[in-house]
Structure formats: C-alpha cells, structure tokens
PDB file of N, CA and C in Angstrom:
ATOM      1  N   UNK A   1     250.329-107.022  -7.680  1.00  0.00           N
ATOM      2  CA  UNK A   1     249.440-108.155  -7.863  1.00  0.00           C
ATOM      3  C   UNK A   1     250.191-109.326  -8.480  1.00  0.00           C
ATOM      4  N   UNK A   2     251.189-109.216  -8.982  1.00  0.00           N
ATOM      5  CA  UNK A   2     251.751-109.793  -9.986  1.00  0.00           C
ATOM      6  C   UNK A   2     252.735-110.966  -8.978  1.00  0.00           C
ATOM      7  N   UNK A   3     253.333-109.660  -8.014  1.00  0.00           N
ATOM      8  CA  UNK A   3     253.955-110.259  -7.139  1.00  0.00           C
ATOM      9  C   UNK A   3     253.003-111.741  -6.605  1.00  0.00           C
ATOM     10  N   UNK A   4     252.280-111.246  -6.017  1.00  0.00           N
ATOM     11  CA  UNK A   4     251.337-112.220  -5.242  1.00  0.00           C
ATOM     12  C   UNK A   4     251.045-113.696  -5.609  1.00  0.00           C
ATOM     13  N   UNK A   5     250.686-113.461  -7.477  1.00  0.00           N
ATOM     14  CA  UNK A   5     250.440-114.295  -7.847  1.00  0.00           C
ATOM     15  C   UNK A   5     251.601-115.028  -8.202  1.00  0.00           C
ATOM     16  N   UNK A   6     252.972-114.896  -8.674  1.00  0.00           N
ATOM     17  CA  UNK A   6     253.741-115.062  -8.609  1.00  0.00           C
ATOM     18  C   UNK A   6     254.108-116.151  -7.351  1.00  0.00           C
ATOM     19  N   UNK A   7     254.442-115.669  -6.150  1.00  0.00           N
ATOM     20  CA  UNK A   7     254.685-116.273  -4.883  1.00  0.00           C
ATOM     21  C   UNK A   7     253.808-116.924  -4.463  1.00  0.00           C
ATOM     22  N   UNK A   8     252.605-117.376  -4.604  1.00  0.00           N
ATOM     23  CA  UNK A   8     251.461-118.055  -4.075  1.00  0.00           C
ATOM     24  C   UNK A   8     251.077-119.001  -4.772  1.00  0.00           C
ATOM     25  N   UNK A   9     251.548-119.195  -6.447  1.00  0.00           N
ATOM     26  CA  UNK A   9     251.380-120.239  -7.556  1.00  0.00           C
ATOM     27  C   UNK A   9     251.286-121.357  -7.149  1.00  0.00           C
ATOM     28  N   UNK A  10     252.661-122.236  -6.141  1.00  0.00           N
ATOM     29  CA  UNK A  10     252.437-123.658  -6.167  1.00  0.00           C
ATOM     30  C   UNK A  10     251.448-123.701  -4.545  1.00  0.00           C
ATOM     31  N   UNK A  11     250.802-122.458  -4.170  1.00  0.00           N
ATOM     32  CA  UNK A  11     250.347-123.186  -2.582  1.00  0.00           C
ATOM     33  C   UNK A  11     248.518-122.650  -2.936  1.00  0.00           C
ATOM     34  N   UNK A  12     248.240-122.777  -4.098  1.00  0.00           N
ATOM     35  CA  UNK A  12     247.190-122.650  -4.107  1.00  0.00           C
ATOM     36  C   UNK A  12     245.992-123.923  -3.428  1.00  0.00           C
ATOM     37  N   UNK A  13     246.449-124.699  -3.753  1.00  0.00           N
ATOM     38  CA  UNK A  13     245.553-126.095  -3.092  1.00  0.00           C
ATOM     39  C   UNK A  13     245.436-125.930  -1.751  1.00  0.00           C
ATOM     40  N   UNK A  14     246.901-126.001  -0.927  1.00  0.00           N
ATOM     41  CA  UNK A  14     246.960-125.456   0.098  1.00  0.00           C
ATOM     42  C   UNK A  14     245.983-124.906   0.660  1.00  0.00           C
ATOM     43  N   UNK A  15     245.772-123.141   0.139  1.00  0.00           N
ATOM     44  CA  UNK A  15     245.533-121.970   0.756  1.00  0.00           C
ATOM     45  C   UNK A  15     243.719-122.373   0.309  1.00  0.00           C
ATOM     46  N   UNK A  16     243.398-123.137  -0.546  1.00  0.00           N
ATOM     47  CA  UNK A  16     241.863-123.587  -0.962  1.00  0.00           C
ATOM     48  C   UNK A  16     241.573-124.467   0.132  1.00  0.00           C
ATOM     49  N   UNK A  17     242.203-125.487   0.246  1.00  0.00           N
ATOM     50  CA  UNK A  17     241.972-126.380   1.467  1.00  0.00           C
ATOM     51  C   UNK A  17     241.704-125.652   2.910  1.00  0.00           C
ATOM     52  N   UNK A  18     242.629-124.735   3.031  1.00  0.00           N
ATOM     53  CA  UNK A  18     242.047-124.243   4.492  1.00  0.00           C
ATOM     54  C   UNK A  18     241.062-123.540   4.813  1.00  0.00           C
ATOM     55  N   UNK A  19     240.992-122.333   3.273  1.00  0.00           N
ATOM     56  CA  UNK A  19     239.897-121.548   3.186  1.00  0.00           C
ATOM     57  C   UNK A  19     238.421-122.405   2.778  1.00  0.00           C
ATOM     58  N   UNK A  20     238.469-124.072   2.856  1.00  0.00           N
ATOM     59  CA  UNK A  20     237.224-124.558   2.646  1.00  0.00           C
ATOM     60  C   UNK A  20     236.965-125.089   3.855  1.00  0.00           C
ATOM     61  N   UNK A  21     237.979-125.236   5.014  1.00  0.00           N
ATOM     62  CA  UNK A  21     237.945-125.613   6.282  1.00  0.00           C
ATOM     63  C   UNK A  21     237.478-124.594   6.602  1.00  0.00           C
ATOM     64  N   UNK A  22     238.046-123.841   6.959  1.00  0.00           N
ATOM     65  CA  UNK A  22     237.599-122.457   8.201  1.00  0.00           C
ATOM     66  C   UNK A  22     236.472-121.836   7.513  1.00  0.00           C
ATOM     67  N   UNK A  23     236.098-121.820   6.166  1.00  0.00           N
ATOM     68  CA  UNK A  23     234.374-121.244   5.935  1.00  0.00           C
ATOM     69  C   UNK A  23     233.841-122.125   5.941  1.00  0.00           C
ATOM     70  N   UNK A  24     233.640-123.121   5.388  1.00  0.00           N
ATOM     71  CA  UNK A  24     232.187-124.491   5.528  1.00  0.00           C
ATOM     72  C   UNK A  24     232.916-125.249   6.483  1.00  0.00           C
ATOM     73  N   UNK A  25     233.163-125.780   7.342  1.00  0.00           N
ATOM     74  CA  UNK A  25     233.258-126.382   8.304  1.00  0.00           C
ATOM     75  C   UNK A  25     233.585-126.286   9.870  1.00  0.00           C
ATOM     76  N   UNK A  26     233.625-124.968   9.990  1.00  0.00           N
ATOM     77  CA  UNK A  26     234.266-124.391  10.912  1.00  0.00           C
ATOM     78  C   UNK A  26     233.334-125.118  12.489  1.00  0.00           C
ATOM     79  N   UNK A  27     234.447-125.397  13.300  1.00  0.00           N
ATOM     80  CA  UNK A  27     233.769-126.316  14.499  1.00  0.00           C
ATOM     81  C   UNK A  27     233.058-125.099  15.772  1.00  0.00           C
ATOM     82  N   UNK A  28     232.293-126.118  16.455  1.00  0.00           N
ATOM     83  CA  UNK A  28     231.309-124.629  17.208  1.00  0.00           C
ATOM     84  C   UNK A  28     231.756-123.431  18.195  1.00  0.00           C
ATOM     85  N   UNK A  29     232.909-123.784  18.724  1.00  0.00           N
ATOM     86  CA  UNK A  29     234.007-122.713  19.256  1.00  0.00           C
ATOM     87  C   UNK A  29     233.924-121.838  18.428  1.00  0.00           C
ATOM     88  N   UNK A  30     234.928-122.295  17.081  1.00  0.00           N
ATOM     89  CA  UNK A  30     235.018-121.263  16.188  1.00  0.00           C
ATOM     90  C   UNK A  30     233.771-120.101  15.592  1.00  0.00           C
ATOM     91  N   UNK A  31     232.664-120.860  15.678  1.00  0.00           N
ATOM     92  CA  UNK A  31     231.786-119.999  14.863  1.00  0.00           C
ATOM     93  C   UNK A  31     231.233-119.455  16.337  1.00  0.00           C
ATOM     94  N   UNK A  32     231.532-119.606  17.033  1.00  0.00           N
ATOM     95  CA  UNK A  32     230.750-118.658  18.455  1.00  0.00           C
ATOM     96  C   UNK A  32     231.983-117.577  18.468  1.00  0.00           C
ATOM     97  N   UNK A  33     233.209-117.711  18.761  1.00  0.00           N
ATOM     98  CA  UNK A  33     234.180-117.035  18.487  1.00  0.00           C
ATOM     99  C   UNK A  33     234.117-115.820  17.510  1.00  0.00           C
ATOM    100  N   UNK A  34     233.374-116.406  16.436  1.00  0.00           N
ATOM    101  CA  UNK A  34     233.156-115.406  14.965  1.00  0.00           C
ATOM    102  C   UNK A  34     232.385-114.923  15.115  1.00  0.00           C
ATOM    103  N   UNK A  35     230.758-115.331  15.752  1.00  0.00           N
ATOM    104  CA  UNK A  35     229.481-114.295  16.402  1.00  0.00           C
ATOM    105  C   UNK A  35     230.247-113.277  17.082  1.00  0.00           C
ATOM    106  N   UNK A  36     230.956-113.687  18.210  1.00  0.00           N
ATOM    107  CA  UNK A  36     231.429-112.054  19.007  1.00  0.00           C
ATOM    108  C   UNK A  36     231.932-111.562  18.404  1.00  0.00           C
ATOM    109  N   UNK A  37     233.224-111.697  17.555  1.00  0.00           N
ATOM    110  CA  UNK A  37     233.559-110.820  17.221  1.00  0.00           C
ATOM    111  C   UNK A  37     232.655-109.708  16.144  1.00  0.00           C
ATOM    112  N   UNK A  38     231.816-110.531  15.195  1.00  0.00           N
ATOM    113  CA  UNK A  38     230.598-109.682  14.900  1.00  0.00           C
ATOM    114  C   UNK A  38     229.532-108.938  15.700  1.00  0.00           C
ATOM    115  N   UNK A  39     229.174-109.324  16.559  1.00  0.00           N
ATOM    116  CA  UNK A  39     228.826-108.581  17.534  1.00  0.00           C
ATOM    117  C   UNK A  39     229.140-107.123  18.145  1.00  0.00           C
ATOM    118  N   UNK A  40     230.175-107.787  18.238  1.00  0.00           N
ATOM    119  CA  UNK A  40     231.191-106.472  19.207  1.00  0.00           C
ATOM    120  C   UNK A  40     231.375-105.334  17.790  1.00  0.00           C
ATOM    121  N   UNK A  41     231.933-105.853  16.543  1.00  0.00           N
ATOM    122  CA  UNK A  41     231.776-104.903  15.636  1.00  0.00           C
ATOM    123  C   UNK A  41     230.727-104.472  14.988  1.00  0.00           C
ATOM    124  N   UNK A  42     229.517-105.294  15.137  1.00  0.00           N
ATOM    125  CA  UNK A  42     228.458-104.002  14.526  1.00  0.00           C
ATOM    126  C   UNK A  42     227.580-103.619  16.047  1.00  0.00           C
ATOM    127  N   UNK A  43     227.884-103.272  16.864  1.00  0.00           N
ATOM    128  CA  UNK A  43     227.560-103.419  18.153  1.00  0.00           C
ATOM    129  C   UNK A  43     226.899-101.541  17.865  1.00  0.00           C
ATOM    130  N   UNK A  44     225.732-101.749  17.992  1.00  0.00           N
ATOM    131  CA  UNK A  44     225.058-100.701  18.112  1.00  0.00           C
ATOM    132  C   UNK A  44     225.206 -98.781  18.358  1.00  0.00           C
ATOM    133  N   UNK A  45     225.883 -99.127  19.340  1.00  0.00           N
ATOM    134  CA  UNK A  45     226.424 -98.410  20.081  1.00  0.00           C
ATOM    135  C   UNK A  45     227.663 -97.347  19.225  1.00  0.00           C
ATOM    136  N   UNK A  46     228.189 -98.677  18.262  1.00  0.00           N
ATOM    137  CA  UNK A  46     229.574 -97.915  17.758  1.00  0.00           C
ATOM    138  C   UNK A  46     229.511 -97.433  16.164  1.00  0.00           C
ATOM    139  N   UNK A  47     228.240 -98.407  15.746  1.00  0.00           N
ATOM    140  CA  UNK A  47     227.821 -98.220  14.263  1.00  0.00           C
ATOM    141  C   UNK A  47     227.023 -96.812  14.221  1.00  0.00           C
ATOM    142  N   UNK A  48     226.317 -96.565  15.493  1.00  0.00           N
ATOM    143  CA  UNK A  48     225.729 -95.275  15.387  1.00  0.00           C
ATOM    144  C   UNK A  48     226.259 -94.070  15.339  1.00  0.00           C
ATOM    145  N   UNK A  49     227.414 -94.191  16.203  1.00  0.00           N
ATOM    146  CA  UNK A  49     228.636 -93.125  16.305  1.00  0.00           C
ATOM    147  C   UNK A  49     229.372 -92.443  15.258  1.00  0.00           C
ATOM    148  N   UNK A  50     229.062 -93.470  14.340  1.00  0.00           N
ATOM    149  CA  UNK A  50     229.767 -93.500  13.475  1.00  0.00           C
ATOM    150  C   UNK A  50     228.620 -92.701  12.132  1.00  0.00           C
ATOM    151  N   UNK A  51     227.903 -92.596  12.693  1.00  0.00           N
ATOM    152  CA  UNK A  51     226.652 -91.526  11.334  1.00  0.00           C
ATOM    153  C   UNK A  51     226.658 -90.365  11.999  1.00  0.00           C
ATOM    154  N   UNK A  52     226.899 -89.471  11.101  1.00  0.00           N
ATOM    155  CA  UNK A  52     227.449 -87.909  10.970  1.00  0.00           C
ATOM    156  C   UNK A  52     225.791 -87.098  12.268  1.00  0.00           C
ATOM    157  N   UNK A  53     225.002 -87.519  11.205  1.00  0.00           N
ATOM    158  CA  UNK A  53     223.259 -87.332  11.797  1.00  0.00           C
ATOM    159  C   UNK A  53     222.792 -87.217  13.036  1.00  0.00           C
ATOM    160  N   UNK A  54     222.288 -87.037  13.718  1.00  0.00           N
ATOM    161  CA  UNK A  54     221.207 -87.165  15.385  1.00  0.00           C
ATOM    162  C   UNK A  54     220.770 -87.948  14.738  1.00  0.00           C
ATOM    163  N   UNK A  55     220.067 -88.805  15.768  1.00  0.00           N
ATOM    164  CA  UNK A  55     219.077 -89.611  15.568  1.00  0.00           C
ATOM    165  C   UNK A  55     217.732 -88.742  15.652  1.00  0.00           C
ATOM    166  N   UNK A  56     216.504 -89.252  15.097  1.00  0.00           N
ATOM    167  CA  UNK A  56     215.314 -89.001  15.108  1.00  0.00           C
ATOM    168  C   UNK A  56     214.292 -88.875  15.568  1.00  0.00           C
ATOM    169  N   UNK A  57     213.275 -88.473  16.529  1.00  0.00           N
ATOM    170  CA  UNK A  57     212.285 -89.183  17.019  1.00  0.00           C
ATOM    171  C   UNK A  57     210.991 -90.267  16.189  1.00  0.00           C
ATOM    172  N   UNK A  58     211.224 -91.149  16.559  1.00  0.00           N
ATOM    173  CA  UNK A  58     210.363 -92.583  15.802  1.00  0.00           C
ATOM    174  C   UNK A  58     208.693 -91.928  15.489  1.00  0.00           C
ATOM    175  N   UNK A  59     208.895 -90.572  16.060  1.00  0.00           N
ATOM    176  CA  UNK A  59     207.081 -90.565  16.544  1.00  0.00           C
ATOM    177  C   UNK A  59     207.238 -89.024  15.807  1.00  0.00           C
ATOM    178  N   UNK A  60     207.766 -88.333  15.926  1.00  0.00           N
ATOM    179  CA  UNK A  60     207.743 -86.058  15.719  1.00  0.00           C
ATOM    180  C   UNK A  60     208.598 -86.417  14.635  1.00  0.00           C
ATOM    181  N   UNK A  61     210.068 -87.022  14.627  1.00  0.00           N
ATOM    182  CA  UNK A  61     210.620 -86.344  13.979  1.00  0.00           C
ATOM    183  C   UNK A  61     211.897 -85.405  14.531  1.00  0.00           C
ATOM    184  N   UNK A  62     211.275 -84.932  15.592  1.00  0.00           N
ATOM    185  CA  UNK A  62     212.518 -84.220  16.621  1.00  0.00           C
ATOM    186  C   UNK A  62     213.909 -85.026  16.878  1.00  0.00           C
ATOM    187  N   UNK A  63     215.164 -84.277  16.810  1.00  0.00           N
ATOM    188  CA  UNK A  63     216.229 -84.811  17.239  1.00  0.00           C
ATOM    189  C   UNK A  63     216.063 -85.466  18.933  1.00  0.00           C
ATOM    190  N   UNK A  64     216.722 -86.867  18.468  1.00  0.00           N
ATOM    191  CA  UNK A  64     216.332 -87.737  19.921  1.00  0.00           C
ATOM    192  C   UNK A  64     217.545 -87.850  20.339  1.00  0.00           C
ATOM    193  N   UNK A  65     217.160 -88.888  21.713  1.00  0.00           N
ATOM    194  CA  UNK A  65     218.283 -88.796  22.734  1.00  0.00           C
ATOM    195  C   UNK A  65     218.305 -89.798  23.505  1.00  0.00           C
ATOM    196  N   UNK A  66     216.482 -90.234  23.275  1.00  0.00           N
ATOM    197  CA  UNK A  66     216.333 -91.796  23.918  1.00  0.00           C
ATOM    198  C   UNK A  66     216.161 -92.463  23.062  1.00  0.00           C
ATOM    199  N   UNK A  67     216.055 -93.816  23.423  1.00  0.00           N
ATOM    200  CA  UNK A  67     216.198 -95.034  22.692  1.00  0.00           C
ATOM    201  C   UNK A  67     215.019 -96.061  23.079  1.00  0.00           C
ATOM    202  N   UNK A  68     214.500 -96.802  22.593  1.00  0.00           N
ATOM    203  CA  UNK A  68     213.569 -97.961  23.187  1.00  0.00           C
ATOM    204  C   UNK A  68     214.440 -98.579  23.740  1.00  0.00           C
ATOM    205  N   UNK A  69     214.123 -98.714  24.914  1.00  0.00           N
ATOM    206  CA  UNK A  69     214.955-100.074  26.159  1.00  0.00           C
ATOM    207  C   UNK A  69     214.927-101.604  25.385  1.00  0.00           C
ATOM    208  N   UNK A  70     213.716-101.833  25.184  1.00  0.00           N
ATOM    209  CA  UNK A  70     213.635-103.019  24.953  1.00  0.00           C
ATOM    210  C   UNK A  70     214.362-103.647  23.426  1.00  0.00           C
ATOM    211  N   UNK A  71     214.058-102.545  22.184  1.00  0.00           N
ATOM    212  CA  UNK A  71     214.629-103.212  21.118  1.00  0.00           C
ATOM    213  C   UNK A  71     216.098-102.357  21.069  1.00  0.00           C
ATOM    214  N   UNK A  72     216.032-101.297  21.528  1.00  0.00           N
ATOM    215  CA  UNK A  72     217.098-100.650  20.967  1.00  0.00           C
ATOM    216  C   UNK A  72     217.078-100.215  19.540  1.00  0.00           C
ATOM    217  N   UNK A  73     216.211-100.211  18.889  1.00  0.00           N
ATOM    218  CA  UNK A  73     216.113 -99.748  17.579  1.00  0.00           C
ATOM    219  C   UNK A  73     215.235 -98.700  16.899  1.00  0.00           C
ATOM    220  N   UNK A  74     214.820 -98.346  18.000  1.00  0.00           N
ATOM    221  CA  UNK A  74     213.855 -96.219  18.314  1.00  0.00           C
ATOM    222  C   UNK A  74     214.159 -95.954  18.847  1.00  0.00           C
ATOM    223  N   UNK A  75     214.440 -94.570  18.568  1.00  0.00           N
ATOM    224  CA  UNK A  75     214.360 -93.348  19.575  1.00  0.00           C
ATOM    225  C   UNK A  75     213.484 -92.085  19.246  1.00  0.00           C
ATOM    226  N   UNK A  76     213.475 -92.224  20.388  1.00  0.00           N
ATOM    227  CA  UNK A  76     212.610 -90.783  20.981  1.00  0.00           C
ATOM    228  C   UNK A  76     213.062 -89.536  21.276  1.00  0.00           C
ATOM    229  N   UNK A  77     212.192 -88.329  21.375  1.00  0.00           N
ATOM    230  CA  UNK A  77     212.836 -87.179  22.374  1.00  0.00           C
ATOM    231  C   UNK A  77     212.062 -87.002  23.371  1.00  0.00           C
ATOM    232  N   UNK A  78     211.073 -87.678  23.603  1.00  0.00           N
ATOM    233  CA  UNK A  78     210.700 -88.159  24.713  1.00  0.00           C
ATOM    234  C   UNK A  78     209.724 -88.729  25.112  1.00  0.00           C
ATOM    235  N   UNK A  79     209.793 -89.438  26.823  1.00  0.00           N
ATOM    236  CA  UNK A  79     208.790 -90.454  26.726  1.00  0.00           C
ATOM    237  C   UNK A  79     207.249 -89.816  26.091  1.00  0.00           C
ATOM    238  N   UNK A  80     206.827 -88.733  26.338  1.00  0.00           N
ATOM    239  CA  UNK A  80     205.779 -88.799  25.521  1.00  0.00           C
ATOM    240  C   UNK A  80     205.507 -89.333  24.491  1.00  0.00           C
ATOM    241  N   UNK A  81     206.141 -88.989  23.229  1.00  0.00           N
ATOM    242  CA  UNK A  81     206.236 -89.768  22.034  1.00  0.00           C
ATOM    243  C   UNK A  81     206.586 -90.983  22.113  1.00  0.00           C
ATOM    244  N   UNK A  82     207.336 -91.103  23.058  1.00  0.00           N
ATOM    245  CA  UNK A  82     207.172 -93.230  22.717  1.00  0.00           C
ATOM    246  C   UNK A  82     206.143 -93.872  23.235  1.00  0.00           C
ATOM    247  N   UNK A  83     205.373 -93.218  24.197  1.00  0.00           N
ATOM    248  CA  UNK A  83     203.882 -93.417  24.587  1.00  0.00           C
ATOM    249  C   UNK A  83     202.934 -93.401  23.412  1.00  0.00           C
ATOM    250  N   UNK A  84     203.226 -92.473  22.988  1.00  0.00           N
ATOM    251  CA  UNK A  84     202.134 -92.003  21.485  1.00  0.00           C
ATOM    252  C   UNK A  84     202.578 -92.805  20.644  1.00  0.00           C
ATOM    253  N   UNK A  85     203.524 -93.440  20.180  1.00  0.00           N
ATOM    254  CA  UNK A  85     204.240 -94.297  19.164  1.00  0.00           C
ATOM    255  C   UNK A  85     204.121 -95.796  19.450  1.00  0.00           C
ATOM    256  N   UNK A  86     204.114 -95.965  20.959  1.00  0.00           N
ATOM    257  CA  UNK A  86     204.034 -97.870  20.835  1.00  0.00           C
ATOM    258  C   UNK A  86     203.343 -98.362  20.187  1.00  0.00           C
ATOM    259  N   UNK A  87     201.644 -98.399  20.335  1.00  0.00           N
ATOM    260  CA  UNK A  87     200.661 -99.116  19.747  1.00  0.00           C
ATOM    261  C   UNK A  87     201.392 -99.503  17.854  1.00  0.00           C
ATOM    262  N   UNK A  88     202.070 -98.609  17.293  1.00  0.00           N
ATOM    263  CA  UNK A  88     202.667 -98.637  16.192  1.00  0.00           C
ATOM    264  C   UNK A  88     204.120 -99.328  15.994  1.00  0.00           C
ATOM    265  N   UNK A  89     205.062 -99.068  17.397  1.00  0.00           N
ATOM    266  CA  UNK A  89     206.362 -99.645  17.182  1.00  0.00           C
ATOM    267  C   UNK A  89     205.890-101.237  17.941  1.00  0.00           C
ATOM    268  N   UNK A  90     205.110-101.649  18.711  1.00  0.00           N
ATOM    269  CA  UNK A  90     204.948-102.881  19.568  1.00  0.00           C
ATOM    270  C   UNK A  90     205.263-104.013  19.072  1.00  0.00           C
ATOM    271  N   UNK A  91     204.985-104.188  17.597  1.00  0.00           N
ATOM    272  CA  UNK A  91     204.894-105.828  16.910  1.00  0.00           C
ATOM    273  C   UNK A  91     205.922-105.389  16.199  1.00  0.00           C
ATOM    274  N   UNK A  92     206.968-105.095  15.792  1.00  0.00           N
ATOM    275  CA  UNK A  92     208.476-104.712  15.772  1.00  0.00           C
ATOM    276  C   UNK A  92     209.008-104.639  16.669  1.00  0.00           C
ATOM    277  N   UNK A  93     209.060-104.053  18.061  1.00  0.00           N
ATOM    278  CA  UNK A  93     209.734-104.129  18.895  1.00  0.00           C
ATOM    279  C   UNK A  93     209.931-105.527  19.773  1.00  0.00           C
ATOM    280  N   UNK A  94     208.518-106.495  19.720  1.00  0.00           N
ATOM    281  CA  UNK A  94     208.501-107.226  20.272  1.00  0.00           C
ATOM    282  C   UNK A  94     209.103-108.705  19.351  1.00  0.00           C
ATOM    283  N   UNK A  95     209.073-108.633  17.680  1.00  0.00           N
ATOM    284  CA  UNK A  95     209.992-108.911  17.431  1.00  0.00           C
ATOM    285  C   UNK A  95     211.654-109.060  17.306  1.00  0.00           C
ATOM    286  N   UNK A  96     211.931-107.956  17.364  1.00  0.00           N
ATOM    287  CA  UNK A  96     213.328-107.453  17.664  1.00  0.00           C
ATOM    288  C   UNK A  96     214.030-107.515  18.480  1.00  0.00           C
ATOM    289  N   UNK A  97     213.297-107.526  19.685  1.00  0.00           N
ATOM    290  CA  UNK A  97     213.768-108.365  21.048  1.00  0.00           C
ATOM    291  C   UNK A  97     213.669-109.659  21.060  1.00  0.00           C
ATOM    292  N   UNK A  98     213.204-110.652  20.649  1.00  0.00           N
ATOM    293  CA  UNK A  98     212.824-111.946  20.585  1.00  0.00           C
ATOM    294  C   UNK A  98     214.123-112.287  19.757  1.00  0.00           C
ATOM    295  N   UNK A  99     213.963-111.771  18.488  1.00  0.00           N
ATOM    296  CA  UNK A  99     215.051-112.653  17.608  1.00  0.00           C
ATOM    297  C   UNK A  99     216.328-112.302  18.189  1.00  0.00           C
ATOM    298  N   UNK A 100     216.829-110.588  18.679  1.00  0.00           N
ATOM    299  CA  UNK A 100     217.870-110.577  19.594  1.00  0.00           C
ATOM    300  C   UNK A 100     218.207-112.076  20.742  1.00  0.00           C
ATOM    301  N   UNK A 101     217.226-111.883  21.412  1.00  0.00           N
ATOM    302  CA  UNK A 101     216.978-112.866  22.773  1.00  0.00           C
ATOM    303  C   UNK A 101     217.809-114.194  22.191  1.00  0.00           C
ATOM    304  N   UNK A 102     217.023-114.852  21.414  1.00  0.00           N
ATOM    305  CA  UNK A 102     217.222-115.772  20.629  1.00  0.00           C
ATOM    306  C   UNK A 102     218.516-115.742  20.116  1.00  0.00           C
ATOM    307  N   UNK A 103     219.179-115.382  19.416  1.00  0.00           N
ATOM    308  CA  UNK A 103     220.576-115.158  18.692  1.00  0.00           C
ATOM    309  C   UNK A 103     221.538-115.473  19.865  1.00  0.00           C
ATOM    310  N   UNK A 104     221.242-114.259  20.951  1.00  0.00           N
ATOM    311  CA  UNK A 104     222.508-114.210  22.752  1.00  0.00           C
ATOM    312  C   UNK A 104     222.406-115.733  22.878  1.00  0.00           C
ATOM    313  N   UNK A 105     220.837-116.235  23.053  1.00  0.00           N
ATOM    314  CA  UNK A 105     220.853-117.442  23.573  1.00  0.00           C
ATOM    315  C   UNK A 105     222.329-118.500  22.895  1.00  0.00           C
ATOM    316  N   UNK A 106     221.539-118.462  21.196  1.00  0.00           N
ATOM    317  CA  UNK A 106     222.229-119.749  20.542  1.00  0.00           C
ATOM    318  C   UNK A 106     223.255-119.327  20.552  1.00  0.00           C
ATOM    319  N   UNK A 107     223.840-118.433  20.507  1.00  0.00           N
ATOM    320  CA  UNK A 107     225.512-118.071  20.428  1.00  0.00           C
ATOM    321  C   UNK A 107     225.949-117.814  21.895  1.00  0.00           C
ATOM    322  N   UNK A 108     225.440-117.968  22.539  1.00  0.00           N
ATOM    323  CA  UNK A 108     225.821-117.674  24.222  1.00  0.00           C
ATOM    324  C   UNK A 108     226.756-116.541  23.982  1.00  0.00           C
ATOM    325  N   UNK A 109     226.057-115.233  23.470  1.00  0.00           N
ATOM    326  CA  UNK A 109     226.789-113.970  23.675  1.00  0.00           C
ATOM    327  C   UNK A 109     226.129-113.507  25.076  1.00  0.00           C
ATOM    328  N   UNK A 110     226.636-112.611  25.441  1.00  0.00           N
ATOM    329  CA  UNK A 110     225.897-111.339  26.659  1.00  0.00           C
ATOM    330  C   UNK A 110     225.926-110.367  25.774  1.00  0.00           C
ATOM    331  N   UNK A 111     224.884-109.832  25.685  1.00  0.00           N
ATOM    332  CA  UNK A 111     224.227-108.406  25.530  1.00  0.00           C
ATOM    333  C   UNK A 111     225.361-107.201  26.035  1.00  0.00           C
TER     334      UNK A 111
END
C-alpha cells in the first residue's frame, strides 16, 4: 500500500480529474457501453448459475424448471401452477416486463 501511495503522490489531481470525467460526465456512447456491459454481467441466466440451490416453484414450492416467459423472474414446475399462480404473479409480472421493456429501449440493449 505504501508502495502505491508512494508512486501515485504527485498524479493525484490527475487521476481525480479523470475519475470525475468518466463517473459524472461520462458522454452517451460511454454510458450505453457501461449498460451492456452490466447487462451481460448480471444477465440472468449466469447470476442464477451461479446459486448452489434449484430454483422453486412460485406457486408449491416444488423444485422448478420453468420460468415465466414474460418476466423471467418465476418459476414453475409446471404450467399448472403458473396457471394457479398468475392472478397473484400478474401486477409484478406485468411490471417487470415494462420496466425491462423500457430500460432495452433507453439503452438500446437487445434482450
């Protein structure tokens, strides 16, 4: 640490100046640039993989296998239970897709 501070002493202004550029000012390339790459890393798919667990059914309880199409954020073990479960997941799901929707839009990601 010592080192660091040592070697970095006279470029502190420097290294403040850029780090006040590239976080508060960053131009709209850049911050679309910075959505994907957030994206791509908490990308559903890989954050889940990554929990030891099965997933759940949203509705029993049973280890699932499906997923809600639309939000991606239930699953089921099967369509029965997500039949039996919408009236309850609907005004979440239909949020969750919206603000998704919304986000792809303003950041012109693809899904």
């Amino acid at each position: 640490m010592d080192n660091i501070l040592k070697e970095n002493s006279s470029k502190w202004k420097a290294i403040a100046k850029y780090q006040v550029k590239q976080a508060f000012d960053p131009c709209d390339e850049d911050l679309q640039q910075h959505a994907r790459r957030l994206a791509q890393t908490y990308n559903l798919d890989v954050m889940e993989s990554l929990i030891p667990e099965k997933p759940k059914c949203g509705f029993c309880g049973s280890e699932a296998s499906k997923r809600c199409s639309r939000c991606q954020g239930e699953w089921y073990c099967c369509r029965e239970c997500q039949v039996k479960h919408w009236q309850k997941h609907k005004k979440a799901c239909e949020l969750m897709a919206e603000t998704v929707s919304k986000l792809q839009g303003d950041l012109k990601i693809e899904a």
